[in-house]
PDB file of N, CA and C in Angstrom:
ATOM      1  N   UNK A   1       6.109 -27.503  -5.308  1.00  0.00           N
ATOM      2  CA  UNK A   1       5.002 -26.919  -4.571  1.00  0.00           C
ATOM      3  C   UNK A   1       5.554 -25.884  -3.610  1.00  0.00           C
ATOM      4  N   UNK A   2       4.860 -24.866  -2.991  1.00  0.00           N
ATOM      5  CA  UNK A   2       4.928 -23.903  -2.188  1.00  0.00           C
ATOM      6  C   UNK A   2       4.788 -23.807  -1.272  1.00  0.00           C
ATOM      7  N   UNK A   3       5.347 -22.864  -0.443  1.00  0.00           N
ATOM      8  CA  UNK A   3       4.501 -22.974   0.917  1.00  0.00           C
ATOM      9  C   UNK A   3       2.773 -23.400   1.148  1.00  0.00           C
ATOM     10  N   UNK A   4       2.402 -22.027   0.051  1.00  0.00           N
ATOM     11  CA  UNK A   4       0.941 -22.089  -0.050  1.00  0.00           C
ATOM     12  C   UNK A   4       0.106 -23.081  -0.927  1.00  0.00           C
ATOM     13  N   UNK A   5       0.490 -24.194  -1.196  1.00  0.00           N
ATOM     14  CA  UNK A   5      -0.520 -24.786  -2.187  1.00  0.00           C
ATOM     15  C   UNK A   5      -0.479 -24.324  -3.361  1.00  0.00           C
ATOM     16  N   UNK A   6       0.732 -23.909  -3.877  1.00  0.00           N
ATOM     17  CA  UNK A   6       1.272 -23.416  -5.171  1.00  0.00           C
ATOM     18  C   UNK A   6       1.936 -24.655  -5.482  1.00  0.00           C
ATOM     19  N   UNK A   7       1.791 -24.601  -7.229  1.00  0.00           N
ATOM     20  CA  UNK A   7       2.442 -25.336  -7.746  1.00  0.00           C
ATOM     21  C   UNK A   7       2.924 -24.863  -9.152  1.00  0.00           C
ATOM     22  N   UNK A   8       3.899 -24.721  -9.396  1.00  0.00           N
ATOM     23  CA  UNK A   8       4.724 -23.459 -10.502  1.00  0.00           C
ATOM     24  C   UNK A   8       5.183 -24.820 -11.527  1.00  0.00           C
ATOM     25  N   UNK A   9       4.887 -24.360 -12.960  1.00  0.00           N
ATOM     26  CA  UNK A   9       5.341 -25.188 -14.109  1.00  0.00           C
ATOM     27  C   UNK A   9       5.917 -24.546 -15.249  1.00  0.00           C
ATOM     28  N   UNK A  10       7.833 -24.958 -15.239  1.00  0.00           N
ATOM     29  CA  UNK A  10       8.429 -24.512 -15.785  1.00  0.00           C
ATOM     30  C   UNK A  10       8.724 -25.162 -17.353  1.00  0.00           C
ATOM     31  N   UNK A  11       9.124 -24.172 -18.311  1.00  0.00           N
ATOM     32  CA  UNK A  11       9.591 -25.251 -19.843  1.00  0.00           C
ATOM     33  C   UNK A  11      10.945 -25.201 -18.902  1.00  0.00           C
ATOM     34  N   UNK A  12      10.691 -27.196 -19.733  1.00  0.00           N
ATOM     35  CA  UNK A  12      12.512 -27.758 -19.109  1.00  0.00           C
ATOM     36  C   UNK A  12      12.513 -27.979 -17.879  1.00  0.00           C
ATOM     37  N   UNK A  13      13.565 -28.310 -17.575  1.00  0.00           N
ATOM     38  CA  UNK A  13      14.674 -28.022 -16.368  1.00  0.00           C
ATOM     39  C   UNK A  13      15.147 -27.098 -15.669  1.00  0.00           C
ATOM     40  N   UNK A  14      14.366 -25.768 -16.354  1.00  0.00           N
ATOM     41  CA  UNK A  14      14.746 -24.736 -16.022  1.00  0.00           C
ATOM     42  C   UNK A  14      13.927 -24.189 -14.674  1.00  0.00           C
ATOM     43  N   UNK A  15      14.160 -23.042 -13.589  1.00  0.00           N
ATOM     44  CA  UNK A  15      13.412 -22.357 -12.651  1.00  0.00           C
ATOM     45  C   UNK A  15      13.263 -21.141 -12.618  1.00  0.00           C
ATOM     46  N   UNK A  16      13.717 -20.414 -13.703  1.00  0.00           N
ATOM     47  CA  UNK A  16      13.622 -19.326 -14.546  1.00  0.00           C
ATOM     48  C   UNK A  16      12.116 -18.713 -14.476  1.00  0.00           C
ATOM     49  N   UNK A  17      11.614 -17.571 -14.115  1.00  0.00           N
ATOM     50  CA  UNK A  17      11.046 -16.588 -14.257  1.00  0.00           C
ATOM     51  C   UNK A  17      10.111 -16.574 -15.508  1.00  0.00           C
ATOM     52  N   UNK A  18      11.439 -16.775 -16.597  1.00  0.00           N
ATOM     53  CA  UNK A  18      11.026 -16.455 -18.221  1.00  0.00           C
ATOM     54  C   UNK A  18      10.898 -17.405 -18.514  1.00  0.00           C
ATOM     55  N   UNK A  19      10.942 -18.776 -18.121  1.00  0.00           N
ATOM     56  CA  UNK A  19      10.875 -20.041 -18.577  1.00  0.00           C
ATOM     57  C   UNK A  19       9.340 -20.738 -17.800  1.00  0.00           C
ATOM     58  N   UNK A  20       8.732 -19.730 -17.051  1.00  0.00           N
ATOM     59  CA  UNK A  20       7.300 -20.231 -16.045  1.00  0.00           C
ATOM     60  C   UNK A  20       6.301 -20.127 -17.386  1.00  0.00           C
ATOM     61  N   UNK A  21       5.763 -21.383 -17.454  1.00  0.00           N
ATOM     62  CA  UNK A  21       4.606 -21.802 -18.041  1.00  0.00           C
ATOM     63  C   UNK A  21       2.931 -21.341 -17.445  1.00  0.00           C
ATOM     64  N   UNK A  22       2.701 -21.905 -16.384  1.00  0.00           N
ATOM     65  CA  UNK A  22       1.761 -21.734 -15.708  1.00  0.00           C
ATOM     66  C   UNK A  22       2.048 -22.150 -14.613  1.00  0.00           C
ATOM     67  N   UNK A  23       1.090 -21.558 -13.396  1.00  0.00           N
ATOM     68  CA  UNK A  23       1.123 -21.628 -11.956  1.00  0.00           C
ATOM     69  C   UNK A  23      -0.073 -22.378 -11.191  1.00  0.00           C
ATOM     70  N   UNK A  24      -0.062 -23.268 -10.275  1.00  0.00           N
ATOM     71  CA  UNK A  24      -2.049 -23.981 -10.267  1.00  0.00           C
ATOM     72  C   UNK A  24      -1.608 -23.722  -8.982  1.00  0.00           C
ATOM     73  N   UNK A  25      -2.781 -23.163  -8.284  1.00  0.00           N
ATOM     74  CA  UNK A  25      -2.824 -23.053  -6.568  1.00  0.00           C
ATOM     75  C   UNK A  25      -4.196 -23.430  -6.282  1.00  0.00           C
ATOM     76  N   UNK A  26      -4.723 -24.130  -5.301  1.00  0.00           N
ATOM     77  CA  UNK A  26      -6.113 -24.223  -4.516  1.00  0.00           C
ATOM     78  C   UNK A  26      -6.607 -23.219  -4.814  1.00  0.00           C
ATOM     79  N   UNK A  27      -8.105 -23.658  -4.924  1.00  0.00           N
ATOM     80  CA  UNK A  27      -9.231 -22.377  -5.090  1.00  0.00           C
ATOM     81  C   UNK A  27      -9.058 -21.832  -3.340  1.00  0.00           C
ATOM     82  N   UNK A  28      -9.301 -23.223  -2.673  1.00  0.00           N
ATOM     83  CA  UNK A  28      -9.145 -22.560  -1.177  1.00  0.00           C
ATOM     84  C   UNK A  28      -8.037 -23.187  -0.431  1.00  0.00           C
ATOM     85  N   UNK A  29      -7.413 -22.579   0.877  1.00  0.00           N
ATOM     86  CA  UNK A  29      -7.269 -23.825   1.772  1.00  0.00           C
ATOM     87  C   UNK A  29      -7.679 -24.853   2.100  1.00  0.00           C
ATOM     88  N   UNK A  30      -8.834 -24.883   2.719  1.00  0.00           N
ATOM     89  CA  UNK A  30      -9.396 -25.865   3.086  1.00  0.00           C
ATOM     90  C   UNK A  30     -10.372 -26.276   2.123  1.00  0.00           C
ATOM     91  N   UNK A  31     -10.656 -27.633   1.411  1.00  0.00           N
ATOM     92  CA  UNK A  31     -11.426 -28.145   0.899  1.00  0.00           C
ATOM     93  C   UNK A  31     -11.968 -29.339   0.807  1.00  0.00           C
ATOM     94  N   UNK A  32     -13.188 -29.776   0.408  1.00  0.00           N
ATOM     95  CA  UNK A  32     -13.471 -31.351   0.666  1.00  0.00           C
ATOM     96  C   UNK A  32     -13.549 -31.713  -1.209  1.00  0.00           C
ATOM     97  N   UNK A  33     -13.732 -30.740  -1.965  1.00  0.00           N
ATOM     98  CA  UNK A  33     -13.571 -31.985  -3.511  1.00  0.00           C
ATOM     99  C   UNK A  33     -11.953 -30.563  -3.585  1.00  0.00           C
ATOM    100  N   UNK A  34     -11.361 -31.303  -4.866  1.00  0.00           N
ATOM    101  CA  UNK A  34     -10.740 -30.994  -4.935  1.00  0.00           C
ATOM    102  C   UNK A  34     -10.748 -29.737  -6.226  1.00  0.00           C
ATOM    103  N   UNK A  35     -10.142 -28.266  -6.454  1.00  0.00           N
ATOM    104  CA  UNK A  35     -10.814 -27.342  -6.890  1.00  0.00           C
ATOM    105  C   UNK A  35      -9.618 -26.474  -7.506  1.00  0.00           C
ATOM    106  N   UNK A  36      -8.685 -26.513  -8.329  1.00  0.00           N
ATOM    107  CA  UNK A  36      -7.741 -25.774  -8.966  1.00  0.00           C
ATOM    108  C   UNK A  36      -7.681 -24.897  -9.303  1.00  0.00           C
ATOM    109  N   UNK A  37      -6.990 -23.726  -9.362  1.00  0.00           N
ATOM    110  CA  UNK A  37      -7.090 -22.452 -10.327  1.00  0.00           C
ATOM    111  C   UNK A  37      -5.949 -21.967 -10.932  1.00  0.00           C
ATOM    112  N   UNK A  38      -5.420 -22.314 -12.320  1.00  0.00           N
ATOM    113  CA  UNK A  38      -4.693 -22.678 -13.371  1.00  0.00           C
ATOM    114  C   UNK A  38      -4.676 -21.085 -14.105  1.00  0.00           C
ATOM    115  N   UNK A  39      -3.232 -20.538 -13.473  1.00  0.00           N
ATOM    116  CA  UNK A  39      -2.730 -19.365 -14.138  1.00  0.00           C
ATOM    117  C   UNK A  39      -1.626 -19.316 -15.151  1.00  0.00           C
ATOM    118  N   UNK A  40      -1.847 -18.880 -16.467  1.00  0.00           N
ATOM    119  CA  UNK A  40      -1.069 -19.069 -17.438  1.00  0.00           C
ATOM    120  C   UNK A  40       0.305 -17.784 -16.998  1.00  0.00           C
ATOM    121  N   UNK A  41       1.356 -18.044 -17.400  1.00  0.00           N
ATOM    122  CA  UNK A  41       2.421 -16.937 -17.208  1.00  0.00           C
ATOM    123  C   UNK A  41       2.369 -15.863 -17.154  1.00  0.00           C
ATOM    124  N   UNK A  42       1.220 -15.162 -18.431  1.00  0.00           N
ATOM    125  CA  UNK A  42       1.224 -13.972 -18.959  1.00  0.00           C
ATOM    126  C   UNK A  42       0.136 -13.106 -17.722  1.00  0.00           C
ATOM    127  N   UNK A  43      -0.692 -13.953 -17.024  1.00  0.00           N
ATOM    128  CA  UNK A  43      -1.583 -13.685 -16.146  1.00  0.00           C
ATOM    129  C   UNK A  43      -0.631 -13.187 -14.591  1.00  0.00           C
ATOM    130  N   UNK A  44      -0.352 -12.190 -14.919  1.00  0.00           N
ATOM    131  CA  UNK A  44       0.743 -11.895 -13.646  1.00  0.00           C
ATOM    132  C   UNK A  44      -0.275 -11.291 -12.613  1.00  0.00           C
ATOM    133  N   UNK A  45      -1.345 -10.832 -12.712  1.00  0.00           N
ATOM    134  CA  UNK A  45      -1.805 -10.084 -11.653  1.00  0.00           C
ATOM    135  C   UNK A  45      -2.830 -11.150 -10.744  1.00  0.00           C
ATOM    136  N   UNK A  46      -2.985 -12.424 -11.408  1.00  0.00           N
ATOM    137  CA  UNK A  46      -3.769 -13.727 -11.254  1.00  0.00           C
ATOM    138  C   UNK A  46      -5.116 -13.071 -10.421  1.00  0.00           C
ATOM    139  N   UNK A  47      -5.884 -12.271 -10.864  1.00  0.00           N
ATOM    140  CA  UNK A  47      -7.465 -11.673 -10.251  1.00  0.00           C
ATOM    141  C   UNK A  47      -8.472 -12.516 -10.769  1.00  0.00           C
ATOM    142  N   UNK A  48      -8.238 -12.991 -11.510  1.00  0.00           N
ATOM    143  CA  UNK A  48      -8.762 -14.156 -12.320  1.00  0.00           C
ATOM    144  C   UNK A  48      -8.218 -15.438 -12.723  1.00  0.00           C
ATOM    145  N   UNK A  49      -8.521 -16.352 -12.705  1.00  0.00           N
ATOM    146  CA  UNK A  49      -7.927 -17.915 -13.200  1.00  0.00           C
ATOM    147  C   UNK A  49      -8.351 -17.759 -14.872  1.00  0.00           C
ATOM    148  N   UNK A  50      -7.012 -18.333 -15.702  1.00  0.00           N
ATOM    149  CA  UNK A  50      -7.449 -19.068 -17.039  1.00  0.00           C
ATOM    150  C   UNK A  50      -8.153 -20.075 -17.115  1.00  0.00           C
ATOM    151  N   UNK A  51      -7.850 -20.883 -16.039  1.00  0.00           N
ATOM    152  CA  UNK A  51      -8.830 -22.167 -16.153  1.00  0.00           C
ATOM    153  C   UNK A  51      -9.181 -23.068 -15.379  1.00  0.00           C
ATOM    154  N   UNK A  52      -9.599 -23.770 -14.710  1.00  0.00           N
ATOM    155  CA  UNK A  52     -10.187 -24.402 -13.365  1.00  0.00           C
ATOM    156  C   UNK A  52     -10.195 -25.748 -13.382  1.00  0.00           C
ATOM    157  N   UNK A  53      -9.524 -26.236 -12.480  1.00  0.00           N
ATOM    158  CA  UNK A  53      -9.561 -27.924 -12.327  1.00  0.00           C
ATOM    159  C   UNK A  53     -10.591 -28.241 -11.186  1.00  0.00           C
ATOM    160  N   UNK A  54     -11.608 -28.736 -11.624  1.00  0.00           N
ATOM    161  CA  UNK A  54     -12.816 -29.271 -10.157  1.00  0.00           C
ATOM    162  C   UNK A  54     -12.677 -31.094 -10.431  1.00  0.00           C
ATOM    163  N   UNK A  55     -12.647 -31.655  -9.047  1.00  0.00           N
ATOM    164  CA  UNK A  55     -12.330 -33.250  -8.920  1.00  0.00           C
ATOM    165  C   UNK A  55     -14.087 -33.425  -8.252  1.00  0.00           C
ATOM    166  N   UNK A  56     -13.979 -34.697  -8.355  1.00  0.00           N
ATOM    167  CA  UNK A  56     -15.376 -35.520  -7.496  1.00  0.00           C
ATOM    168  C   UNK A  56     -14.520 -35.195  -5.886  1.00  0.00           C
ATOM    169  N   UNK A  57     -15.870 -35.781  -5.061  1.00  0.00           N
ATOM    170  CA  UNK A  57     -15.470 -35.864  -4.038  1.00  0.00           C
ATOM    171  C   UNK A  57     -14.353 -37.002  -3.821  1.00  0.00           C
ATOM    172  N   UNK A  58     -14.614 -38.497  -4.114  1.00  0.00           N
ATOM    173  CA  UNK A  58     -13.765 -38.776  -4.541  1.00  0.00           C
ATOM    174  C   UNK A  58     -12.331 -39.061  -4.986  1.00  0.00           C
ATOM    175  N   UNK A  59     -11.788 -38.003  -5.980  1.00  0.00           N
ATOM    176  CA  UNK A  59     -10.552 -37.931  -6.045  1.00  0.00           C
ATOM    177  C   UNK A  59     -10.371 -38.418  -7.782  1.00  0.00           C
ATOM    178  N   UNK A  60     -10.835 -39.395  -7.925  1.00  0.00           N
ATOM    179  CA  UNK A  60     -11.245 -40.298  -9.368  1.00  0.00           C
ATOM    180  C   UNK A  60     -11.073 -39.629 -10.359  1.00  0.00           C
ATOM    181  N   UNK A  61     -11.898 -38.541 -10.063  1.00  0.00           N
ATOM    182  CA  UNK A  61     -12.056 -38.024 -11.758  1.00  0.00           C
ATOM    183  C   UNK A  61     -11.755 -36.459 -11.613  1.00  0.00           C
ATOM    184  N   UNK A  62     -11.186 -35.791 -13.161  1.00  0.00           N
ATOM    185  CA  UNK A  62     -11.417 -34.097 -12.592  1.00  0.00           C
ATOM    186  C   UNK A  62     -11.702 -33.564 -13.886  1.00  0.00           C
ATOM    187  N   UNK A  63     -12.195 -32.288 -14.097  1.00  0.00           N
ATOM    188  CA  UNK A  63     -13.090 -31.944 -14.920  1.00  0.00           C
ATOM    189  C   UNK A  63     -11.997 -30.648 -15.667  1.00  0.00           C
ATOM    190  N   UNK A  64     -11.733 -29.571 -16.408  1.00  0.00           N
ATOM    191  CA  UNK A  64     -10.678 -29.310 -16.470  1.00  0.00           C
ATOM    192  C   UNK A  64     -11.525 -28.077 -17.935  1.00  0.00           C
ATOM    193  N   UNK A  65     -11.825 -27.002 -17.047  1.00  0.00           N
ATOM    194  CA  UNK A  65     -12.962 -25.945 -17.350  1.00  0.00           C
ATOM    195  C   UNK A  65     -11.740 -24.469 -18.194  1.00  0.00           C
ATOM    196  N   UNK A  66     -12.144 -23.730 -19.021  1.00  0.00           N
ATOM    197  CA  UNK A  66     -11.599 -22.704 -19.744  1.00  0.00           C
ATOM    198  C   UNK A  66     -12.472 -21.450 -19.262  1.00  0.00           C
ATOM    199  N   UNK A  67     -12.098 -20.396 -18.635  1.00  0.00           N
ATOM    200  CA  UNK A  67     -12.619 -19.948 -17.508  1.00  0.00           C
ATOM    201  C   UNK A  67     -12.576 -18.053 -18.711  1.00  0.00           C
ATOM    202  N   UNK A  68     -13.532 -17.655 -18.923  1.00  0.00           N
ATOM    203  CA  UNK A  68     -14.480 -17.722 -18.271  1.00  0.00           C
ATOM    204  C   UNK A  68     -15.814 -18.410 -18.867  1.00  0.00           C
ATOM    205  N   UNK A  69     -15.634 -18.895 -19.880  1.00  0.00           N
ATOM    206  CA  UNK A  69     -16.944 -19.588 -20.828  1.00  0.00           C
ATOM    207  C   UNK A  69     -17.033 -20.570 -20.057  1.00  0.00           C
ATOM    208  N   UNK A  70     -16.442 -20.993 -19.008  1.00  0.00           N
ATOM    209  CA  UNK A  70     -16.203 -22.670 -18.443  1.00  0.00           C
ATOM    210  C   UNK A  70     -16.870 -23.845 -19.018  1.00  0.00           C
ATOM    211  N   UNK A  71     -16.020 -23.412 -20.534  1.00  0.00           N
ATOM    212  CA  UNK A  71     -16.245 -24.714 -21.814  1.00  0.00           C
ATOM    213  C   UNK A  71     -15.148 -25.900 -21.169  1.00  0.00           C
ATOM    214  N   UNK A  72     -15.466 -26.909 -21.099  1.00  0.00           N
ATOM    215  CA  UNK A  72     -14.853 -27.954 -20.484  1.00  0.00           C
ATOM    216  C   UNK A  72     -14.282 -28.651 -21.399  1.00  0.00           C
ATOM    217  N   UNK A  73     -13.087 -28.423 -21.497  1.00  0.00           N
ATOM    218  CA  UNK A  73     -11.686 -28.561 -22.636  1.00  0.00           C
ATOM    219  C   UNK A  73     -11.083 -30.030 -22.239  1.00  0.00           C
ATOM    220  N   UNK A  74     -11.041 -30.610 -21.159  1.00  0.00           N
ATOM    221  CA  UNK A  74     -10.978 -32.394 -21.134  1.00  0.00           C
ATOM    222  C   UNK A  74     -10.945 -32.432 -20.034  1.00  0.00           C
ATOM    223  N   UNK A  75     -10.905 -33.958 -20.040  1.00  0.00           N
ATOM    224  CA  UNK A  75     -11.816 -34.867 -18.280  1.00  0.00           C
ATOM    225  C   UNK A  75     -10.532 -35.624 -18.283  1.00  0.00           C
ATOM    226  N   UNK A  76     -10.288 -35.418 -17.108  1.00  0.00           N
ATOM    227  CA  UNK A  76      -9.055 -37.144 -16.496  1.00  0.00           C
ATOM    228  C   UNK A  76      -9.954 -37.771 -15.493  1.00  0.00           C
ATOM    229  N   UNK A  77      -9.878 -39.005 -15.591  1.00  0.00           N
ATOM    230  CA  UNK A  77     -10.198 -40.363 -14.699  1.00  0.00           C
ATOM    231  C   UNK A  77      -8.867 -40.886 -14.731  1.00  0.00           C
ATOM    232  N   UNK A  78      -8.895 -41.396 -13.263  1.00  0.00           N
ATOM    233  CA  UNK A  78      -7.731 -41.614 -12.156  1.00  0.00           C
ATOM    234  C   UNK A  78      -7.827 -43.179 -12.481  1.00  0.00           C
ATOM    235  N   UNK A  79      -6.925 -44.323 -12.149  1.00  0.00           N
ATOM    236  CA  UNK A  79      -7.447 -45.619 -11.889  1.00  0.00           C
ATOM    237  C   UNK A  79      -5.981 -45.863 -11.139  1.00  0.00           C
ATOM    238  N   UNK A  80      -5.964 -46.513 -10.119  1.00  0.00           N
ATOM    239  CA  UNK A  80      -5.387 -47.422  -9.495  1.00  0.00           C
ATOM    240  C   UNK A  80      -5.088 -48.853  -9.564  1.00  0.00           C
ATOM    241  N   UNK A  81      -4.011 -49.676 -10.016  1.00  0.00           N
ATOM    242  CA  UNK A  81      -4.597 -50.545 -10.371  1.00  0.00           C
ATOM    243  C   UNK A  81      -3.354 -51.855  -9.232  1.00  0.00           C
ATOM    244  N   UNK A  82      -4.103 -52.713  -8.225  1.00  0.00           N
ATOM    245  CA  UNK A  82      -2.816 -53.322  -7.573  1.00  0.00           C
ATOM    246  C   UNK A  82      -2.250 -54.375  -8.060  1.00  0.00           C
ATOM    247  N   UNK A  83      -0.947 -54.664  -7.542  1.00  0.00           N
ATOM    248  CA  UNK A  83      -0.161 -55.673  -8.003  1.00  0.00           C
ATOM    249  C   UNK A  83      -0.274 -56.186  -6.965  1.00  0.00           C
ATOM    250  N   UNK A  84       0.935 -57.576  -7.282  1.00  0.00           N
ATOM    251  CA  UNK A  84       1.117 -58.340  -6.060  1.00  0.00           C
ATOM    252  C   UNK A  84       1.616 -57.837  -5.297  1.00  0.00           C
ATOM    253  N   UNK A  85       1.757 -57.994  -3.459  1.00  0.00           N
ATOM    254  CA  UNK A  85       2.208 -58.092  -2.365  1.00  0.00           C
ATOM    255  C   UNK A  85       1.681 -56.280  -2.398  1.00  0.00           C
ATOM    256  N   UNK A  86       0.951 -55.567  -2.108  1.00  0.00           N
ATOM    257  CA  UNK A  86       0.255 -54.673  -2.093  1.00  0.00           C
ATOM    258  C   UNK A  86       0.736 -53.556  -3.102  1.00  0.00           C
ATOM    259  N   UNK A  87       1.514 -53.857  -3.764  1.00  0.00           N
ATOM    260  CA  UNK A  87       2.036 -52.839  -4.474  1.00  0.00           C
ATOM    261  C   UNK A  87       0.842 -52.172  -5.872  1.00  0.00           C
ATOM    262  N   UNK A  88       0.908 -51.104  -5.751  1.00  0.00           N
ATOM    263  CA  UNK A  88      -0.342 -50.273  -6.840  1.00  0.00           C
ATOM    264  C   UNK A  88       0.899 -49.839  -7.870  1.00  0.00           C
ATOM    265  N   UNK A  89      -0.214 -49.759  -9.211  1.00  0.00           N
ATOM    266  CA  UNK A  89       0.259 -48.652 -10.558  1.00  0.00           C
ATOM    267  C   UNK A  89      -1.034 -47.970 -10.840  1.00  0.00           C
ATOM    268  N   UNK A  90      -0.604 -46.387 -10.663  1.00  0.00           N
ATOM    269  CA  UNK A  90      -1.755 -45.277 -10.953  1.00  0.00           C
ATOM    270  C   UNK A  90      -1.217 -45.131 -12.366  1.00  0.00           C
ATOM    271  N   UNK A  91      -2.718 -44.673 -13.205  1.00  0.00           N
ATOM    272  CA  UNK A  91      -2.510 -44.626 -14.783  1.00  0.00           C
ATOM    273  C   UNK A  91      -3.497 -43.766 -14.487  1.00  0.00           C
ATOM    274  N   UNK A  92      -3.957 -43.154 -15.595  1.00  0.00           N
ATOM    275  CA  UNK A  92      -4.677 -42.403 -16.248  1.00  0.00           C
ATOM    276  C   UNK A  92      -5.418 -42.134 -17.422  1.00  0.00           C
ATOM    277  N   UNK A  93      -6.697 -41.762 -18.205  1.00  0.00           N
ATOM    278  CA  UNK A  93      -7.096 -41.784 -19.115  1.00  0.00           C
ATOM    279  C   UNK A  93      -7.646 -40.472 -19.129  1.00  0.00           C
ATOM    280  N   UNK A  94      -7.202 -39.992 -20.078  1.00  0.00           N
ATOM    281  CA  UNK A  94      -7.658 -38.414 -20.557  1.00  0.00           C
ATOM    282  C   UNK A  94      -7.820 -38.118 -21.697  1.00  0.00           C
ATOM    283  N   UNK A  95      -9.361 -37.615 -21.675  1.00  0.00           N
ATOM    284  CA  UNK A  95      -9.793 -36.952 -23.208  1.00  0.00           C
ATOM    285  C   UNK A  95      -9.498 -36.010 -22.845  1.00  0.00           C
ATOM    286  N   UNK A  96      -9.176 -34.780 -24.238  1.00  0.00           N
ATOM    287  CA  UNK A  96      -8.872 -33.497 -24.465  1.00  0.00           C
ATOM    288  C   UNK A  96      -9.897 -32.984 -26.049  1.00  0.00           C
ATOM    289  N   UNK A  97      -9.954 -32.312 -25.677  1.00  0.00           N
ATOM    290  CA  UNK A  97     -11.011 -31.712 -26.768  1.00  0.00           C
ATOM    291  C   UNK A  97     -10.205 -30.834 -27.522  1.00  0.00           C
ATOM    292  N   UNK A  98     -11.278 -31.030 -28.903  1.00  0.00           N
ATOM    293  CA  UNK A  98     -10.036 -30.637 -30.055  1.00  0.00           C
ATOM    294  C   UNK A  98      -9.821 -29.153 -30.433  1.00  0.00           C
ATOM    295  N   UNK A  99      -8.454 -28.542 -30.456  1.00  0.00           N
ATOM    296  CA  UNK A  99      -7.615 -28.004 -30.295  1.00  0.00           C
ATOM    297  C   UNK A  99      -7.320 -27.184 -28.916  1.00  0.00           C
ATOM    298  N   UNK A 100      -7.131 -27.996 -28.533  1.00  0.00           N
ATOM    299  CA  UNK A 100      -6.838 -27.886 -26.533  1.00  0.00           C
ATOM    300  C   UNK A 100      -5.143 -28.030 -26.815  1.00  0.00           C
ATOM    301  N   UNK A 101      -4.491 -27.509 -26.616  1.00  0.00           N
ATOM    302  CA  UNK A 101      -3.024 -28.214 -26.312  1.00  0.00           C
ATOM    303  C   UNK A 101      -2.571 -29.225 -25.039  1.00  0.00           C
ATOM    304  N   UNK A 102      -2.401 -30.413 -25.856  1.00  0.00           N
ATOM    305  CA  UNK A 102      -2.318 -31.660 -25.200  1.00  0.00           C
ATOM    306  C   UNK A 102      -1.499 -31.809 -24.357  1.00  0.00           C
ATOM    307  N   UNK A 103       0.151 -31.403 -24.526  1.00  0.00           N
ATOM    308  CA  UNK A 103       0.679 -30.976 -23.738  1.00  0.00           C
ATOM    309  C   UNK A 103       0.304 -30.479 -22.311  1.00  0.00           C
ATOM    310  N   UNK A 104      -0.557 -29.234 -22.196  1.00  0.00           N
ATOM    311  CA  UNK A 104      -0.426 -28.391 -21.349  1.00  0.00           C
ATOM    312  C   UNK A 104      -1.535 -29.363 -20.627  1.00  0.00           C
ATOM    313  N   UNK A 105      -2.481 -29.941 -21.251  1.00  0.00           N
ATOM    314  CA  UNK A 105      -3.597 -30.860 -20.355  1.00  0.00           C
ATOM    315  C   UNK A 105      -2.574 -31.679 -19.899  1.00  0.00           C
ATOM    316  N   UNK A 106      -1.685 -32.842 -20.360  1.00  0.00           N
ATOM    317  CA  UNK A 106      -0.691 -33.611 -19.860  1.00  0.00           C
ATOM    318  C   UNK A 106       0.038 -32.910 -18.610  1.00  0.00           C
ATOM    319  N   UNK A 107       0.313 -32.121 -18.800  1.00  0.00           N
ATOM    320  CA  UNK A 107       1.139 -31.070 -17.451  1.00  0.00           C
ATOM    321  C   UNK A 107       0.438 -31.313 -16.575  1.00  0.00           C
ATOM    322  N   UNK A 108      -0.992 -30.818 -16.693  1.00  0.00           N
ATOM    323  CA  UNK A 108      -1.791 -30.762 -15.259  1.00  0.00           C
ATOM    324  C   UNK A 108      -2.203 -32.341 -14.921  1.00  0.00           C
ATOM    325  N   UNK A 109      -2.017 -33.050 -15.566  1.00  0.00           N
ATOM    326  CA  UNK A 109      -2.435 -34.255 -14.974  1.00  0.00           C
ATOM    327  C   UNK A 109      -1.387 -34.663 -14.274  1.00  0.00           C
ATOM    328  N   UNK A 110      -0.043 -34.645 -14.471  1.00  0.00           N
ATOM    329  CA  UNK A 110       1.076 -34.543 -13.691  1.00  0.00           C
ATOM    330  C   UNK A 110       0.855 -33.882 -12.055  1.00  0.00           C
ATOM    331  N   UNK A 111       0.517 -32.959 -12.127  1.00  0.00           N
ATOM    332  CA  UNK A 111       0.449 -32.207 -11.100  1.00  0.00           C
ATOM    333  C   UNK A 111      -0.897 -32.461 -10.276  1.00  0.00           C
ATOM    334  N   UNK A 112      -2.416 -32.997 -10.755  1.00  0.00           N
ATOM    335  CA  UNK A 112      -3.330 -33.747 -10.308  1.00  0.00           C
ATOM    336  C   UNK A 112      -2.483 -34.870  -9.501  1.00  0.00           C
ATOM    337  N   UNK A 113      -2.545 -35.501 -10.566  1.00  0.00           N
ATOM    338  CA  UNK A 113      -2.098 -37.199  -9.477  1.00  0.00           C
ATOM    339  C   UNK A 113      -1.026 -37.229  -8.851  1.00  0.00           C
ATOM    340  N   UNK A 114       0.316 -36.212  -8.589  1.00  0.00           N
ATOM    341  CA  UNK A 114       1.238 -35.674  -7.619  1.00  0.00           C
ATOM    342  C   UNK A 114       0.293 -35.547  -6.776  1.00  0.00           C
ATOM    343  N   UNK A 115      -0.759 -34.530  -6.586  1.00  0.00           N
ATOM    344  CA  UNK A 115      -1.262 -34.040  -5.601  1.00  0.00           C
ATOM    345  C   UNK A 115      -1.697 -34.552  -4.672  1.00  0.00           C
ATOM    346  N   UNK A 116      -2.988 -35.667  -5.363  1.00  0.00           N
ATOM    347  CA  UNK A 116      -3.546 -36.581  -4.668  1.00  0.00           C
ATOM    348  C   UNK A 116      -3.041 -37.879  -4.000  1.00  0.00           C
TER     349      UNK A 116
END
């Protein structure tokens, strides 16, 4: 993550320039649901988002939009689930709609439940 509420996703191990996948930063600073804007590599001038992550107020669930048709390409729901002596395991369940690259939905769910 960034100073600014950037969050940069590289192929690999790498921190390479030529190796940046996509970039997700806040729609805003300040916000009460939570509101993504998902720039693919090739999008260098980012005036526009490829694609938009919007959460419930919540936190639970997030919606995960193809911008600009904002055809809604798959949903993650969050679950928490506790163990003994207070200890939690966060999991996840995510549909992806078909031919979405699963991968790249997997990425951002990474970077969702980091966030939150």
């Amino acid at each position: 993550m960034t100073a600014h509420n950037r969050w940069q996703v590289f192929r690999g191990k790498s921190d390479q320039a030529d190796d940046l996948i996509f970039n997700i930063q806040e729609h805003h600073m300040i916000q009460l649901k939570t509101k993504l804007d998902v720039f693919l590599a090739k999008n260098t001038e980012e005036n526009d988002c490829d694609f938009r992550v919007k959460g419930t107020w919540s936190g639970i669930s997030y919606v995960v939009y193809a911008v600009p048709s904002n055809n809604i390409i798959a949903q993650i729901s969050k679950y928490i689930a506790r163990g003994r002596i207070g200890a939690s395991k966060e999991s996840a369940v995510v549909r992806v709609k078909a031919n979405v690259d699963s991968a790249f939905i997997v990425a951002l769910t990474i970077v969702i439940l980091r966030k939150t």
